[in-house]
Protein backbone atom coordinates (compact mmCIF):
# COMPACT_ATOMS: atom_id res chain seq x y z
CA UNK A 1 189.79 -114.97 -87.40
CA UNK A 2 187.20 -113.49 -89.50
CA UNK A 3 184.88 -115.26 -91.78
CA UNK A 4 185.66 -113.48 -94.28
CA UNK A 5 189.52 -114.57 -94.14
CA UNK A 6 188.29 -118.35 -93.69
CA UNK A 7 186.70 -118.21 -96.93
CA UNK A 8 189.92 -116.51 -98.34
CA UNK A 9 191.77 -119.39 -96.74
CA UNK A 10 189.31 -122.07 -97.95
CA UNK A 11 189.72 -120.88 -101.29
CA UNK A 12 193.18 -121.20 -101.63
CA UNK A 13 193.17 -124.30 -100.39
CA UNK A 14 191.33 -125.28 -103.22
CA UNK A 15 192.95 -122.78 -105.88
CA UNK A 16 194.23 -124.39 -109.08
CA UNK A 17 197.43 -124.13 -110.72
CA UNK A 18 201.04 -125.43 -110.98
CA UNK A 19 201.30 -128.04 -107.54
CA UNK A 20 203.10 -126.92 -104.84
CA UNK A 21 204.23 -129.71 -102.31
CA UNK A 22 204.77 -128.41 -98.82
CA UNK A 23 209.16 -128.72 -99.91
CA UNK A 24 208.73 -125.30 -101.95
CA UNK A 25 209.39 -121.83 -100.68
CA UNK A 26 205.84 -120.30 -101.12
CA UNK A 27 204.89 -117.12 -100.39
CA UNK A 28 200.98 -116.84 -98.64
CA UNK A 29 199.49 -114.03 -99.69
CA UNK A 30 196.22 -112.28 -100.05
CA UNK A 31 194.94 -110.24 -102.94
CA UNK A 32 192.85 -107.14 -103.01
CA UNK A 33 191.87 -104.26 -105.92
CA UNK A 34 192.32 -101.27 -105.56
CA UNK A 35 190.92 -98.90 -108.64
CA UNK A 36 191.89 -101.61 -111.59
CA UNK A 37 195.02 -102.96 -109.97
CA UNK A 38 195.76 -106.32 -108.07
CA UNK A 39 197.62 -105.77 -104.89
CA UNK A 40 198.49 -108.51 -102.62
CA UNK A 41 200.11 -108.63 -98.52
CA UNK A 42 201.42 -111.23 -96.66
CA UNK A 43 198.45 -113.23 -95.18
CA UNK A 44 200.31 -113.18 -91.71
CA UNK A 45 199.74 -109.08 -91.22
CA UNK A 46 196.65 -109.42 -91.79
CA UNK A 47 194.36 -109.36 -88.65
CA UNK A 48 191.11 -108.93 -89.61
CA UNK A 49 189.14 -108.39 -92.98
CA UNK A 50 185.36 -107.03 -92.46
CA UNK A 51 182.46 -105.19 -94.32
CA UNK A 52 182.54 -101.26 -93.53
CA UNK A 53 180.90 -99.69 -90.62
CA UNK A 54 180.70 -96.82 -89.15
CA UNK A 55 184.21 -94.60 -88.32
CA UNK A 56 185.02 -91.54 -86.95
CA UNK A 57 186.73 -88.28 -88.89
CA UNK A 58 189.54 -86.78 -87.55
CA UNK A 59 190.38 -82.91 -88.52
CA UNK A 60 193.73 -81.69 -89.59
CA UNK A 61 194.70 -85.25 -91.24
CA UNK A 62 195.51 -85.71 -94.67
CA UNK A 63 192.90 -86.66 -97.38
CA UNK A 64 193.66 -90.04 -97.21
CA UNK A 65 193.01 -90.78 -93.73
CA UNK A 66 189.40 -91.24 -93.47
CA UNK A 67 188.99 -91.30 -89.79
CA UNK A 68 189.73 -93.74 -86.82
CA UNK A 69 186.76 -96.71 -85.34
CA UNK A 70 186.44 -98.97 -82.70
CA UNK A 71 187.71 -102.21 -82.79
CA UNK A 72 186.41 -103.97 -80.03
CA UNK A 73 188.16 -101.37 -77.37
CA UNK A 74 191.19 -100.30 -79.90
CA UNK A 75 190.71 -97.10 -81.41
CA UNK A 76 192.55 -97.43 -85.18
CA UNK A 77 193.44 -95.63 -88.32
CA UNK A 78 191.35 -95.48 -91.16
CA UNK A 79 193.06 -94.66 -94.45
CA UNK A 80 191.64 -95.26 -98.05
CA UNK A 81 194.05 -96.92 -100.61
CA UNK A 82 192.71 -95.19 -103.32
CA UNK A 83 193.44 -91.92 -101.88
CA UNK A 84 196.84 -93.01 -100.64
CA UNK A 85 197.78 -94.26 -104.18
CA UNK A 86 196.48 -91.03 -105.91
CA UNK A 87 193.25 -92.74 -107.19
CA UNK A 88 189.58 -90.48 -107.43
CA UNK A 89 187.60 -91.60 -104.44
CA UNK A 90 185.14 -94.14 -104.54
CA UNK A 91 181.55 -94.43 -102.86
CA UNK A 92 181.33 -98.14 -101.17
CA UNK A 93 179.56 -100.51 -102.34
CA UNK A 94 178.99 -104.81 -101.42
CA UNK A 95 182.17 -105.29 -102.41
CA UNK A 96 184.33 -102.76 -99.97
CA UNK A 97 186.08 -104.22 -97.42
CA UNK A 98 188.16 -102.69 -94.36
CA UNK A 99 191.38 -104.68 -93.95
CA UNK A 100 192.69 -104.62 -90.37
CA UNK A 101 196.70 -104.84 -91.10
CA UNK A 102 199.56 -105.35 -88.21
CA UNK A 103 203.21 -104.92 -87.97
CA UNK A 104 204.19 -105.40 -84.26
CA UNK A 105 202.01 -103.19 -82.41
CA UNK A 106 201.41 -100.76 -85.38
CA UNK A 107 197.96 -101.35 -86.79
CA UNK A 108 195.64 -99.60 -88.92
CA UNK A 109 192.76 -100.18 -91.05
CA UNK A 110 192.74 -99.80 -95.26
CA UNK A 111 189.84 -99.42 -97.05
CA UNK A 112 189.71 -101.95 -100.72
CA UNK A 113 187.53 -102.35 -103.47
CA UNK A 114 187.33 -105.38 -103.76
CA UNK A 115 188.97 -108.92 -101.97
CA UNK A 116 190.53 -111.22 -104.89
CA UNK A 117 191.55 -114.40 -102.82
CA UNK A 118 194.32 -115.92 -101.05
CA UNK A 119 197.13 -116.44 -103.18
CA UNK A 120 200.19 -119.39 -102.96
CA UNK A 121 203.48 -117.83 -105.21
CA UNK A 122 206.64 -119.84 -104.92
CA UNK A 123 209.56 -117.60 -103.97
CA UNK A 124 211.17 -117.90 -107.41
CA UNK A 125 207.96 -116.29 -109.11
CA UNK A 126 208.78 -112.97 -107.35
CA UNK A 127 210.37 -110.27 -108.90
CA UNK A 128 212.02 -107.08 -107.23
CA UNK A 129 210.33 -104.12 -107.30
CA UNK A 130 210.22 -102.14 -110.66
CA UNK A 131 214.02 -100.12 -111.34
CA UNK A 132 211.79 -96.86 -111.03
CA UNK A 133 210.63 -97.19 -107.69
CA UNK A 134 212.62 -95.57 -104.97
CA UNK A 135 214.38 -98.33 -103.14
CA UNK A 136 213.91 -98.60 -99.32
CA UNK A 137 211.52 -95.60 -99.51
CA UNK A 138 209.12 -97.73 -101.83
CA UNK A 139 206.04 -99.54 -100.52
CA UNK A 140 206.33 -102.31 -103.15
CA UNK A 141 207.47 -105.43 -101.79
CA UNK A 142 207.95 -107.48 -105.09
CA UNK A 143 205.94 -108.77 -108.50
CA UNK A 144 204.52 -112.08 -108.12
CA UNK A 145 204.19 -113.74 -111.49
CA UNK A 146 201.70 -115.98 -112.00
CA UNK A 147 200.36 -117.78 -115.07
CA UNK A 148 197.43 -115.12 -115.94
CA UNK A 149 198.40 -112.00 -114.17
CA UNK A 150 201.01 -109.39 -112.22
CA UNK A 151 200.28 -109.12 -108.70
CA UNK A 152 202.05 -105.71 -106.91
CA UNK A 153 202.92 -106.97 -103.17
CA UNK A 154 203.02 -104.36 -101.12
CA UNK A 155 205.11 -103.71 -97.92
CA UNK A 156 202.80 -103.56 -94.90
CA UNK A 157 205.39 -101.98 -92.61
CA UNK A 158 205.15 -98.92 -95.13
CA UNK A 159 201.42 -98.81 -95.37
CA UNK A 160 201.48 -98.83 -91.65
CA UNK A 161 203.90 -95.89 -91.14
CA UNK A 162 202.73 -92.49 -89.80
CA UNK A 163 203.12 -89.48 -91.33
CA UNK A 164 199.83 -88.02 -90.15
């Protein structure tokens, strides 16, 4: 596990709010910006979270994917959320962070603004995704609700798919 996740980890372990005893449905999550939105995944998909380096572009892909690097042997996706979600492209900066997500064996890399922090929402706090979104084809999980802000959780099955 990266560091960087153990200090994501450590933080919600020390995250204030309503008390949640270990009884509750809670949803683990952790939260990322992308442009000036919050978007969270489930902490499980996650397999590693690390500063930028250096990545590979691939021709004839769309704008979005960035490239493919080497993770220690595997050779994975690089796609930019901003891009994917229609936003202007960004330089990177201290904050950017590559996100190493899995579903199975499908795994890919997404590039974030910024990393928020890990993030505890009990079950009941989570909406369905908004009535315009297109159901199954959508890759919004839910809304978590939480006493100072919306968080969009995203559907990392979706964000993994190929269509590249």
């Amino acid at each position: 596990m990266s560091d960087k996740l153990k200090e994501v980890i450590n933080k919600q372990s020390a995250q204030k709010g309503e008390s949640l005893d270990q009884s509750d449905d809670i949803v683990q999550l952790v939260g990322f910006i992308i442009g000036e939105e919050e978007y969270a995944i489930p902490i499980l998909s996650i397999q590693e979270i690390i500063k930028p380096f250096p990545w590979t572009r691939v021709p004839q892909v769309p704008k979005y994917v960035m490239g493919v690097f080497n993770l220690r042997g595997a050779v994975i996706p690089l796609i930019d959320l901003r891009l994917k979600f229609g936003i202007s492209e960004k330089k990177h900066n201290d904050e950017t962070r590559f996100i190493v997500m899995k579903d199975g064996d499908d795994v890919a890399g997404f590039v974030i603004d910024r990393l928020t922090m890990a993030i505890r929402i009990k079950k009941t706090n989570i909406g369905p995704a908004p009535d315009t979104i297109n159901g199954d084809n959508t890759m919004i999980d839910g809304v978590g609700k939480q006493e100072d802000r919306i968080i969009t959780i995203l559907k990392v099955n979706k964000l993994l798919e190929r269509d590249f």
